[in-house]
C-alpha atoms as a PDB file:
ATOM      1  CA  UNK A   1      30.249 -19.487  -1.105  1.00  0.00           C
ATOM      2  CA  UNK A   2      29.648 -22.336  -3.682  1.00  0.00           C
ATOM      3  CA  UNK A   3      26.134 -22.170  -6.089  1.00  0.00           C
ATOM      4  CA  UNK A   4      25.385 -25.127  -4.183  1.00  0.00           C
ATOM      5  CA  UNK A   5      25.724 -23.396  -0.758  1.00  0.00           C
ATOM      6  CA  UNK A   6      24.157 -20.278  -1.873  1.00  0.00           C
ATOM      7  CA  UNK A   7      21.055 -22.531  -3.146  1.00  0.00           C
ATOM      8  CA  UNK A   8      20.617 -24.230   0.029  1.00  0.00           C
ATOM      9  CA  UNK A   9      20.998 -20.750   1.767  1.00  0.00           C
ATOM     10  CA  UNK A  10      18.390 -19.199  -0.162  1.00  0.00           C
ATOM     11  CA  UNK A  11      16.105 -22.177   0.253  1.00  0.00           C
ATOM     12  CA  UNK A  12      16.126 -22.002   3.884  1.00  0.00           C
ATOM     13  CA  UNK A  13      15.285 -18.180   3.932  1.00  0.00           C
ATOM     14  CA  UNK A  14      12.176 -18.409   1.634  1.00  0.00           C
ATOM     15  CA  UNK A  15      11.597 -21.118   3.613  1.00  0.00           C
ATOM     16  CA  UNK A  16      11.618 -19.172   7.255  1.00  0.00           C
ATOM     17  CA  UNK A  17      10.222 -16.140   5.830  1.00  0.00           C
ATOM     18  CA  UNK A  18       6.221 -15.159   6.700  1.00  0.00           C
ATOM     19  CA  UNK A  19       6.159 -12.037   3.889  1.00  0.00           C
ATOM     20  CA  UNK A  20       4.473 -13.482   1.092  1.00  0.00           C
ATOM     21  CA  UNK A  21       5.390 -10.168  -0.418  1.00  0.00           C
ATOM     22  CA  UNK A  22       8.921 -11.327  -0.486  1.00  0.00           C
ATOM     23  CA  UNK A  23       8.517 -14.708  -2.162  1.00  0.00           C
ATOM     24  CA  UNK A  24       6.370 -12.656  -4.370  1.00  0.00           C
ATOM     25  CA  UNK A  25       9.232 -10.532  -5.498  1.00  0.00           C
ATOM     26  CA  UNK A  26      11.778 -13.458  -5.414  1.00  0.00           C
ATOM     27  CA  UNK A  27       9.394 -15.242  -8.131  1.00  0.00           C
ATOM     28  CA  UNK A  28       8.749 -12.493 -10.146  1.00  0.00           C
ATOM     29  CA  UNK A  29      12.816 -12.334 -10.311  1.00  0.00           C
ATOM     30  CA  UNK A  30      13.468 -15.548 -11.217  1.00  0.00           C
ATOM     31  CA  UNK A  31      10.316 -16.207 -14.118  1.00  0.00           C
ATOM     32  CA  UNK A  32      12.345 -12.661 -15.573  1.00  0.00           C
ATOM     33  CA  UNK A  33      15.741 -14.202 -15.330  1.00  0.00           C
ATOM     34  CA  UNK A  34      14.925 -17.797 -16.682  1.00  0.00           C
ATOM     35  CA  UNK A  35      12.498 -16.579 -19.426  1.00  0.00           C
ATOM     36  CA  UNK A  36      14.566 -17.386 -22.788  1.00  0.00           C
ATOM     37  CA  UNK A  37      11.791 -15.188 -24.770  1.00  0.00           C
ATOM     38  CA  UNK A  38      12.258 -11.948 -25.967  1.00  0.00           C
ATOM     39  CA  UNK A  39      10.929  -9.310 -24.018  1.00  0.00           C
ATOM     40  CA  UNK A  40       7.937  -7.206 -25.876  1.00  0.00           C
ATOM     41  CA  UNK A  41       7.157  -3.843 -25.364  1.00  0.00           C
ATOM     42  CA  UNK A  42       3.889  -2.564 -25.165  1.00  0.00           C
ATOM     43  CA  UNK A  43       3.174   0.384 -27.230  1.00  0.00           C
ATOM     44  CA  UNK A  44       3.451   2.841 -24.586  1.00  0.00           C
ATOM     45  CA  UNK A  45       6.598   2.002 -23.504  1.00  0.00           C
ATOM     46  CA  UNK A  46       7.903   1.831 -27.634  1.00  0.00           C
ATOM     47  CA  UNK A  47       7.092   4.993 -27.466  1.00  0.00           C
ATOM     48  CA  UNK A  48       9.107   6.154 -23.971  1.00  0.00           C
ATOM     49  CA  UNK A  49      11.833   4.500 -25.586  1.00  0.00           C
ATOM     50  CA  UNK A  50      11.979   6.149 -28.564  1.00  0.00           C
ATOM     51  CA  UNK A  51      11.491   9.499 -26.699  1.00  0.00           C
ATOM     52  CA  UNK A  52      14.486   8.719 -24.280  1.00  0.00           C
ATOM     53  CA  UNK A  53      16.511   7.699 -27.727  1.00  0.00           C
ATOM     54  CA  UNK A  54      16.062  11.290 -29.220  1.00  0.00           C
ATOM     55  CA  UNK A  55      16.541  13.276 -25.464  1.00  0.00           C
ATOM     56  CA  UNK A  56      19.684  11.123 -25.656  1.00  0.00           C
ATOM     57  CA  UNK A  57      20.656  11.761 -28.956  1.00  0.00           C
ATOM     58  CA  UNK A  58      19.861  15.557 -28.689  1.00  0.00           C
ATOM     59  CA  UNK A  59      22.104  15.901 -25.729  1.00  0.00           C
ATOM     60  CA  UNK A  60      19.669  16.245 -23.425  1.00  0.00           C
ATOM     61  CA  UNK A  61      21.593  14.132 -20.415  1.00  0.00           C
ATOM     62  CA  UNK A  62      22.685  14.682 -16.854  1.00  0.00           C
ATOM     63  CA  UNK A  63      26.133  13.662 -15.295  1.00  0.00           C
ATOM     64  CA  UNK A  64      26.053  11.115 -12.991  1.00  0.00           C
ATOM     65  CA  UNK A  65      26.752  13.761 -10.235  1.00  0.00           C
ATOM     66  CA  UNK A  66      23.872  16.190 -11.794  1.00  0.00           C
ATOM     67  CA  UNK A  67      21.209  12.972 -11.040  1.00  0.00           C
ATOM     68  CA  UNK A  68      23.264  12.383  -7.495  1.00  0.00           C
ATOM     69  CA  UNK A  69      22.342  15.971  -6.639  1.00  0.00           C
ATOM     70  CA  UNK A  70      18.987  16.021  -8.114  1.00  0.00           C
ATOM     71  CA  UNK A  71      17.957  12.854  -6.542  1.00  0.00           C
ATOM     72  CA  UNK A  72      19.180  14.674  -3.351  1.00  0.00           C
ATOM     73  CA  UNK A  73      17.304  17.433  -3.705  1.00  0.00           C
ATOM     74  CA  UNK A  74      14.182  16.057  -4.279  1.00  0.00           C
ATOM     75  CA  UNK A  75      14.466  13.736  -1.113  1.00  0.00           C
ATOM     76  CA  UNK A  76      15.075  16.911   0.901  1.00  0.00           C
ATOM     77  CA  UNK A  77      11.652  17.906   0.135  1.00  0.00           C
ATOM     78  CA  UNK A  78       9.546  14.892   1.337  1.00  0.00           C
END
């Protein structure tokens, strides 16, 4: 499907859709995607970031399959 046919496409969905949530969302995407600024952290999240960094950096990781299985165990529970 072209860009041009995509655009269209996506027009008429927004366009047919009642969920204001959705539009919401879709907006919300697109001001993140277009905006040419730099992104600034607050200095909460700094801080997260540097924390991850070190956990990272200290080894302090799980496999992809580790997360899979932890992810699955915690949905078991709910």
């Amino acid at each position: 499907m072209s860009t041009a046919e995509l655009k269209i496409d996506l027009i008429s969905r927004i366009a047919n859709t009642k969920e204001s949530r959705i539009i919401e969302e879709l907006r919300k995407l697109l001001d993140f995607e277009l905006d040419k600024e730099a992104y600034e952290l607050n200095p909460q999240q700094q801080q997260r970031v540097s924390e991850a960094k070190a956990e990272y950096l200290a080894g302090n990781v799980l496999s992809e399959q580790q997360a899979d299985e932890a992810i699955d165990e915690w949905l078991s529970e709910k």
